[in-house]
Protein backbone atom coordinates (compact mmCIF):
# COMPACT_ATOMS: atom_id res chain seq x y z
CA UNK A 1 -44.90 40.98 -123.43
CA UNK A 2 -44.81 41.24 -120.06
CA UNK A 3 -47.10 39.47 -117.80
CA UNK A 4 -47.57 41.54 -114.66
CA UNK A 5 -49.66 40.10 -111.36
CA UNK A 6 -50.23 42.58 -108.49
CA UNK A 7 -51.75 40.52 -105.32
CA UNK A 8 -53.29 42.47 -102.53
CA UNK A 9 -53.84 40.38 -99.63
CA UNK A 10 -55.67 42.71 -97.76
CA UNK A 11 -58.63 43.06 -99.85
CA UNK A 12 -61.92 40.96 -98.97
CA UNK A 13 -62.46 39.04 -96.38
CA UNK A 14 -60.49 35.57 -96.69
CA UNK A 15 -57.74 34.01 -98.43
CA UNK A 16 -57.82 34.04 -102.14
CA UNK A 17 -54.92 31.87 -103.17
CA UNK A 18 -57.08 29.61 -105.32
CA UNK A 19 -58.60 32.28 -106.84
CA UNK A 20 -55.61 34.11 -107.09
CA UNK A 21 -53.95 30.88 -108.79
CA UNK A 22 -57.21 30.44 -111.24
CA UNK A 23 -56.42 33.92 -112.63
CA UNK A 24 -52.76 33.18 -113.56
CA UNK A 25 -53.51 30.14 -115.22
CA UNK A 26 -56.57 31.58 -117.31
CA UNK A 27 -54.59 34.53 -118.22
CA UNK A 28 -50.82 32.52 -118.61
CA UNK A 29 -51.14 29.35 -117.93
CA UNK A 30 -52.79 27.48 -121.20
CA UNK A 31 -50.33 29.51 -123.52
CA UNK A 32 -46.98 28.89 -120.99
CA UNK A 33 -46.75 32.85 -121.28
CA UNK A 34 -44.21 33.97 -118.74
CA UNK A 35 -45.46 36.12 -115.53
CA UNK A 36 -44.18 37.82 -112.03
CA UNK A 37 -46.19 38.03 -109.21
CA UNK A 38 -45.67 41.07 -106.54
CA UNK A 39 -47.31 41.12 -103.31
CA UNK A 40 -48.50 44.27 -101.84
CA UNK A 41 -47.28 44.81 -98.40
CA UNK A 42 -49.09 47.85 -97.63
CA UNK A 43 -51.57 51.01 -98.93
CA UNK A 44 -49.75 52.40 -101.71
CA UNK A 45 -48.04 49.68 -102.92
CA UNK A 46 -50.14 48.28 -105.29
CA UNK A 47 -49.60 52.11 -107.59
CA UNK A 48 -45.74 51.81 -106.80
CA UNK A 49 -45.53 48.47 -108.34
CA UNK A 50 -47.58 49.23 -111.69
CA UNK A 51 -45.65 52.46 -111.87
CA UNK A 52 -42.34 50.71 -111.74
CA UNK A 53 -43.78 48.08 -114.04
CA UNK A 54 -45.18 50.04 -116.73
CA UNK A 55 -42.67 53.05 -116.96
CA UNK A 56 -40.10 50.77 -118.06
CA UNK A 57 -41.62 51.50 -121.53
CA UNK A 58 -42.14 47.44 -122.01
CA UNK A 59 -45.53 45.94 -123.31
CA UNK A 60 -47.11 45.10 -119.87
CA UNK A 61 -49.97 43.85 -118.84
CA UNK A 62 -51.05 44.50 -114.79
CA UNK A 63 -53.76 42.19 -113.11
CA UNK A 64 -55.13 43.81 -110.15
CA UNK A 65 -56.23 40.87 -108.33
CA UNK A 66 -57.98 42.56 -105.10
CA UNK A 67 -60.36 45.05 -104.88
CA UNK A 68 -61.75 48.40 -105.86
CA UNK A 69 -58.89 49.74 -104.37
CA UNK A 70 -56.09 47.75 -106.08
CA UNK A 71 -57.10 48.55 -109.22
CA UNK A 72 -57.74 52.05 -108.25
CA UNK A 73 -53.97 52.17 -107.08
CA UNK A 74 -52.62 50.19 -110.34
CA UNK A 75 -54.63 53.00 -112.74
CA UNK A 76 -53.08 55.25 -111.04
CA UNK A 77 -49.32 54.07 -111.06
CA UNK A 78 -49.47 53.48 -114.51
CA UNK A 79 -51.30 57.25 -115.17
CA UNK A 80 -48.24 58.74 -113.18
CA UNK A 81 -45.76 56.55 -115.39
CA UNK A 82 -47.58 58.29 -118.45
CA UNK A 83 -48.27 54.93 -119.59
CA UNK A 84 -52.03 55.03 -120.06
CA UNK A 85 -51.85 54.59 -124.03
CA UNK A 86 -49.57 51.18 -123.47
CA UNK A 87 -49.66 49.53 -120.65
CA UNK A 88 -53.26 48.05 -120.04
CA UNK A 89 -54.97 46.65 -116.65
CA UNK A 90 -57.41 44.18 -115.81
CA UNK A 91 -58.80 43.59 -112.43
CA UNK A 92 -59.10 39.58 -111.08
CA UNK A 93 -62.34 40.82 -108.09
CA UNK A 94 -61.43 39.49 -104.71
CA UNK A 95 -62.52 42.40 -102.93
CA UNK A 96 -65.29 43.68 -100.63
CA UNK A 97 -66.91 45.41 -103.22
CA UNK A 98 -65.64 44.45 -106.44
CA UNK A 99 -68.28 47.08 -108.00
CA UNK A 100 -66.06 48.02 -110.70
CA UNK A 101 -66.16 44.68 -112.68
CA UNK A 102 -69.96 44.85 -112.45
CA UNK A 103 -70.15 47.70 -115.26
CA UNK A 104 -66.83 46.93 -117.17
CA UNK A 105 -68.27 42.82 -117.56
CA UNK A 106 -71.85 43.70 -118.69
CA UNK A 107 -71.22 46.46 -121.18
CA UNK A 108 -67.63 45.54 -122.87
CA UNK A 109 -66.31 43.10 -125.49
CA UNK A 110 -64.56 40.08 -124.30
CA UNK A 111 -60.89 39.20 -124.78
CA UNK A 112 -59.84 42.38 -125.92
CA UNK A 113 -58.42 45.94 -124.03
CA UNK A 114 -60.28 48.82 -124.59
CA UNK A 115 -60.08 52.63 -123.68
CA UNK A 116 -61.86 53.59 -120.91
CA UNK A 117 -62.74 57.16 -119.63
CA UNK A 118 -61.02 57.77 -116.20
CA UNK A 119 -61.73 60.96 -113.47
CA UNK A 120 -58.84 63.40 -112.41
CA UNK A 121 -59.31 64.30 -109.42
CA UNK A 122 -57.05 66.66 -107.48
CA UNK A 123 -54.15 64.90 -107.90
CA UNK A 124 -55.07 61.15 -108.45
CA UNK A 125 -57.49 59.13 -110.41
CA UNK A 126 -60.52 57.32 -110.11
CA UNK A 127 -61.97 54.28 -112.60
CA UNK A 128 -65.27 53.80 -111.05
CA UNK A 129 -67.24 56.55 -108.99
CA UNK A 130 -66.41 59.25 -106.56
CA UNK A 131 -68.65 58.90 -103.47
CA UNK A 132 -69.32 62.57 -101.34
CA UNK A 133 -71.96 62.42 -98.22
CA UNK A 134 -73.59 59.59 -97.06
CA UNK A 135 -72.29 57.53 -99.35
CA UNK A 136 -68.62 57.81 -98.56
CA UNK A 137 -69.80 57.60 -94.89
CA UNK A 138 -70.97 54.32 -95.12
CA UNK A 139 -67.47 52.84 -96.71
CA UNK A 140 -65.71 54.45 -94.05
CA UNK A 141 -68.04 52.85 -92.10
CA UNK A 142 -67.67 49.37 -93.31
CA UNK A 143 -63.71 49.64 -93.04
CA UNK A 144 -64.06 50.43 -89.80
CA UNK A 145 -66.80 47.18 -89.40
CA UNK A 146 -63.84 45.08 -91.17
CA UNK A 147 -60.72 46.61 -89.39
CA UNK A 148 -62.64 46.36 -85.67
CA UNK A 149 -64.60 43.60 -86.34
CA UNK A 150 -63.42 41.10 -89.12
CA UNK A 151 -67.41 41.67 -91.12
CA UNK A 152 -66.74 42.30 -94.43
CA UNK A 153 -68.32 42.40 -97.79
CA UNK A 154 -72.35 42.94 -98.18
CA UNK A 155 -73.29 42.77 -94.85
CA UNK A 156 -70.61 45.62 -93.55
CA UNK A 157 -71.92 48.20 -96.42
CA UNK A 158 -75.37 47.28 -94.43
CA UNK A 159 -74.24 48.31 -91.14
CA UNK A 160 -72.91 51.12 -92.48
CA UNK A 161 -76.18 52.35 -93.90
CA UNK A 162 -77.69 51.59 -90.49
CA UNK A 163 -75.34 53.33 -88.59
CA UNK A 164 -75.11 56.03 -90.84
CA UNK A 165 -79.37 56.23 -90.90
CA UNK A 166 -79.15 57.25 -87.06
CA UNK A 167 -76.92 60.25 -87.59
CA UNK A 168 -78.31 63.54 -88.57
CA UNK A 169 -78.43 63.78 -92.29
CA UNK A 170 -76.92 66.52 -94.50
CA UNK A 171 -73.69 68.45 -95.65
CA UNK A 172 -73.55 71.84 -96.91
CA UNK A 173 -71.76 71.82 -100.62
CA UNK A 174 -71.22 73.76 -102.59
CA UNK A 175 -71.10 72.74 -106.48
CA UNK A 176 -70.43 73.90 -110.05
CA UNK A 177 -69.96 72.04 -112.56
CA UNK A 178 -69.54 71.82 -116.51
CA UNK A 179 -72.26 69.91 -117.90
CA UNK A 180 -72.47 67.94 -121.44
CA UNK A 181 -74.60 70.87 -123.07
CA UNK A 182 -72.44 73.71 -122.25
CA UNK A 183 -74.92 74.39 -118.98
CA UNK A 184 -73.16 75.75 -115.75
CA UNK A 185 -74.77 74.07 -113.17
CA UNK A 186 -74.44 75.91 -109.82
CA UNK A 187 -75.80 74.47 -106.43
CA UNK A 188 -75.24 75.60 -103.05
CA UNK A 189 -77.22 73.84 -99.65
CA UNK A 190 -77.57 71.28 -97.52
CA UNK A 191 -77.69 67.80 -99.55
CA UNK A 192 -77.35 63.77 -97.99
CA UNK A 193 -74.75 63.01 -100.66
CA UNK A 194 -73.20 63.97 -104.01
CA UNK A 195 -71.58 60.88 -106.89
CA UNK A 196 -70.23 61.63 -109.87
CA UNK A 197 -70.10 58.46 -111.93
CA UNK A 198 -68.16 56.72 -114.22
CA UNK A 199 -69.29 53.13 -113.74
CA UNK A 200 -72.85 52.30 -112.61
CA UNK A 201 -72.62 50.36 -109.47
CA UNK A 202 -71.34 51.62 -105.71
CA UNK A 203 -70.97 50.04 -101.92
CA UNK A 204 -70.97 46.32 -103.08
CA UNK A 205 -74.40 46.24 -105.04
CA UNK A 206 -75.67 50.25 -105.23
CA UNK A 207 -77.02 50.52 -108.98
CA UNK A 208 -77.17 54.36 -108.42
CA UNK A 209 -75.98 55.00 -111.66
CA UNK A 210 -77.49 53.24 -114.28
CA UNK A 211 -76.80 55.57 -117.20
CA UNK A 212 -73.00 55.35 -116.84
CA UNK A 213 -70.80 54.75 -119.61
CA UNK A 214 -67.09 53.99 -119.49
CA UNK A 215 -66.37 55.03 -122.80
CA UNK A 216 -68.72 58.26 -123.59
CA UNK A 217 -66.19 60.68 -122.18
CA UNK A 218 -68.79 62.17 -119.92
CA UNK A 219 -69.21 61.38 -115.97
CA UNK A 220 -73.05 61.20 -114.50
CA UNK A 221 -73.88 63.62 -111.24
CA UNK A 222 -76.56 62.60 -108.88
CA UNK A 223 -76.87 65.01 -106.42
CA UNK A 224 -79.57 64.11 -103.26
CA UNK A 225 -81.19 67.46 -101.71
CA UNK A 226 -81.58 67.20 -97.63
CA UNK A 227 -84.54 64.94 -97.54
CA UNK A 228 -86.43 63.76 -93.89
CA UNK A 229 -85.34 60.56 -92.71
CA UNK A 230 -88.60 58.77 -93.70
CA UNK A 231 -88.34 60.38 -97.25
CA UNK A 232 -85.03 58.46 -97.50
CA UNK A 233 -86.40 55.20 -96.32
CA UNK A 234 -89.07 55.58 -99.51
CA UNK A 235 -86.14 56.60 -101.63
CA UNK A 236 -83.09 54.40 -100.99
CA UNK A 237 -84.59 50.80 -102.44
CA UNK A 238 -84.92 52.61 -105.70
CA UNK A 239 -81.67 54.78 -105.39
CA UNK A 240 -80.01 51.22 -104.70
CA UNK A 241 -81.84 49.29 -107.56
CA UNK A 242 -81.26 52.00 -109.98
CA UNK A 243 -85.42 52.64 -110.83
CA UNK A 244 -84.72 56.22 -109.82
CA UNK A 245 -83.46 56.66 -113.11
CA UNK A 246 -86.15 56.75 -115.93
CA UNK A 247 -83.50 54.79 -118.85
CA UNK A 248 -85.36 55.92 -121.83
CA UNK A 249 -85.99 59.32 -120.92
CA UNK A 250 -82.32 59.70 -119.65
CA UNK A 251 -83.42 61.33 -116.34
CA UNK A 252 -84.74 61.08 -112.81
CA UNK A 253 -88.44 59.70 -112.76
CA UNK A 254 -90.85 62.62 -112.32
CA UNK A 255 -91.51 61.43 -108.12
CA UNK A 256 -87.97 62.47 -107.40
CA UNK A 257 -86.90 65.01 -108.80
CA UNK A 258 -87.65 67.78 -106.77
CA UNK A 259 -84.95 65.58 -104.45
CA UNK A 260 -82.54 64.73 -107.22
CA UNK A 261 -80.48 66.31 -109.64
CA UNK A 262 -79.07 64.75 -112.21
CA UNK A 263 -76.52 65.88 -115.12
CA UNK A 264 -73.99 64.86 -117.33
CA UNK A 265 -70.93 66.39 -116.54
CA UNK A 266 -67.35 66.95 -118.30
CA UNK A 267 -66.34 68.87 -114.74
CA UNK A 268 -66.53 69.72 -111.15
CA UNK A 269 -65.68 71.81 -108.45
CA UNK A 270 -67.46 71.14 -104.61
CA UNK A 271 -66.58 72.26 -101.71
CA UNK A 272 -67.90 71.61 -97.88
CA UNK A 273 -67.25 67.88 -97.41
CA UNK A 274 -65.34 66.22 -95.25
CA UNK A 275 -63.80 62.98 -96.35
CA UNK A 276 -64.24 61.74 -100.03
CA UNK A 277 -64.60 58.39 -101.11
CA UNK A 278 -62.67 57.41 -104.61
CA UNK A 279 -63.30 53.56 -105.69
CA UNK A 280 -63.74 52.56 -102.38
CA UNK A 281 -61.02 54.51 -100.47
CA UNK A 282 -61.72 57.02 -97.90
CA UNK A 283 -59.24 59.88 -97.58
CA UNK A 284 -59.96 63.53 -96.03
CA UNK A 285 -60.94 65.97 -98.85
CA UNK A 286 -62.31 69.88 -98.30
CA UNK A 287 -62.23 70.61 -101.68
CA UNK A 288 -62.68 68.39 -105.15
CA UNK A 289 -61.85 69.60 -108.90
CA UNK A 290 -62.47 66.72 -111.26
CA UNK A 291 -62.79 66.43 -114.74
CA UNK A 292 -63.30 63.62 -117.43
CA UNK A 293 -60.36 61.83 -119.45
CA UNK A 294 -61.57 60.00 -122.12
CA UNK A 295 -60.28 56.84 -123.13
CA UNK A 296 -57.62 57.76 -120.27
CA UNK A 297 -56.13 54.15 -119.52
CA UNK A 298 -56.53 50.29 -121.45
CA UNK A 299 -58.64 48.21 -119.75
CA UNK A 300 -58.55 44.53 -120.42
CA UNK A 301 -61.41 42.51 -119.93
């Protein structure tokens, strides 16, 4: 078995080489199991070195030791080798974010990998959460804050929000999607921001999805209608806390839900943003058609 580290110095906001060294010698180091470590040099790296890794057909296993981001890229160079029945991934957080871990540490099993459900999307994949609206506007945002600045982690996602707060709210989508009961959902209007979920946790500490299961091969929608900006004030400590969910009933509590929409979906079509936000990363998106994979890729944790 192969023993596969993929190091993304970029990610966070400091060096990680002790962390980085505590993860090889928990994973390799007490059983003298051989490794390689590969450095990322650049965006896109990271999903070039899994790909290579795990299309060689050998039993790998690839620790994304970054971010959101590197193990977004590592899923997705081991989807594009085919590999996702063989090759399994774990992710060592060292990120800004690191929301990810949040869902896959809290809800599965120790020591072992496990299927999870990934989301196709155009042409890549996404672990975690797609962000559409204001949402994805505040992680641009806080790249920009880390890029311009050096301020990373919680306190960029912050500024973001802030920043974001002051510009007039609203996108026009357009939306229909599949839903778990056979329902066609259709939408069309002006909305602050659309996620469709995988895990339960967003921008560094955003609970906005507390429903979320990795391994029920559905995704969760929450769609936000145009609201004032005062209504969002009273809305956006519960959005981040996840209390705008009602957990027994399965659905938004009965206060918001002339504002939000909520459904289970297996897939989606929008239309009218302008940038989309996938695990973190930003990229310029008109269009998104997404569906569920269950049990796509092995997850290790």
């Amino acid at each position: 078995m192969k023993h596969l580290f993929i190091i993304n110095p970029a990610a966070g906001s400091s060096d990680h080489t002790m962390e980085y060294s505590s993860a090889i010698r928990t994973a390799c180091g007490a059983r003298r199991l051989k490794y390689e470590i590969r450095v990322s040099m650049g965006p896109g790296d990271c999903a070039r070195i899994a790909r290579a890794a795990a299309e060689t057909g050998e039993d790998v296993r690839i620790y994304a030791c970054g971010g959101d981001g590197t193990l977004n890229e590592a899923i997705n160079g081991i989807m594009d080798a085919g590999a996702g029945k063989t090759a399994s991934v774990k992710m060592h957080p060292c990120g800004s974010g690191n929301d990810t871990v949040k869902t896959t540490d809290a809800s599965l099993g120790k020591g072992k990998a496990v299927p999870l459900d990934l989301i196709r999307w155009n042409e890549g994949y996404a672990v975690n959460m797609l962000n559409i609206g204001f949402d994805c506007n505040v992680v641009a945002d806080a790249g920009n804050f880390k890029k311009r600045y050096g301020i990373a982690g919680k306190l960029s996602y912050i500024l973001g929000v802030i920043k974001e707060f002051f510009k007039p709210f609203g996108e026009h989508f357009q939306i229909e999607a599949e839903c778990a009961d056979g329902e066609i959902f259709r939408y069309e209007g002006e909305a602050v921001l659309c996620a469709v979920c995988n895990g339960q946790w967003c921008g560094g500490g955003f609970h906005n999805s507390p429903l979320s299961d990795m391994q029920d091969g559905l995704l969760e929608m929450i769609l936000v209608r145009k609201v004032s900006k005062m209504g969002f004030i009273r809305m956006i400590g519960k959005y981040k806390s996840g209390e705008m969910m009602d957990k027994e009933r399965r659905e938004v509590i009965d206060s918001y839900k002339k504002v939000v929409v909520y459904k289970r979906v297996r897939a989606l079509t929008l239309t009218g943003c302008r940038q989309i936000c996938a695990d973190g990363e930003v990229q310029e998106c008109r269009q998104i058609q997404l569906s569920v994979l269950p049990g796509a890729v092995l997850y290790r944790v």
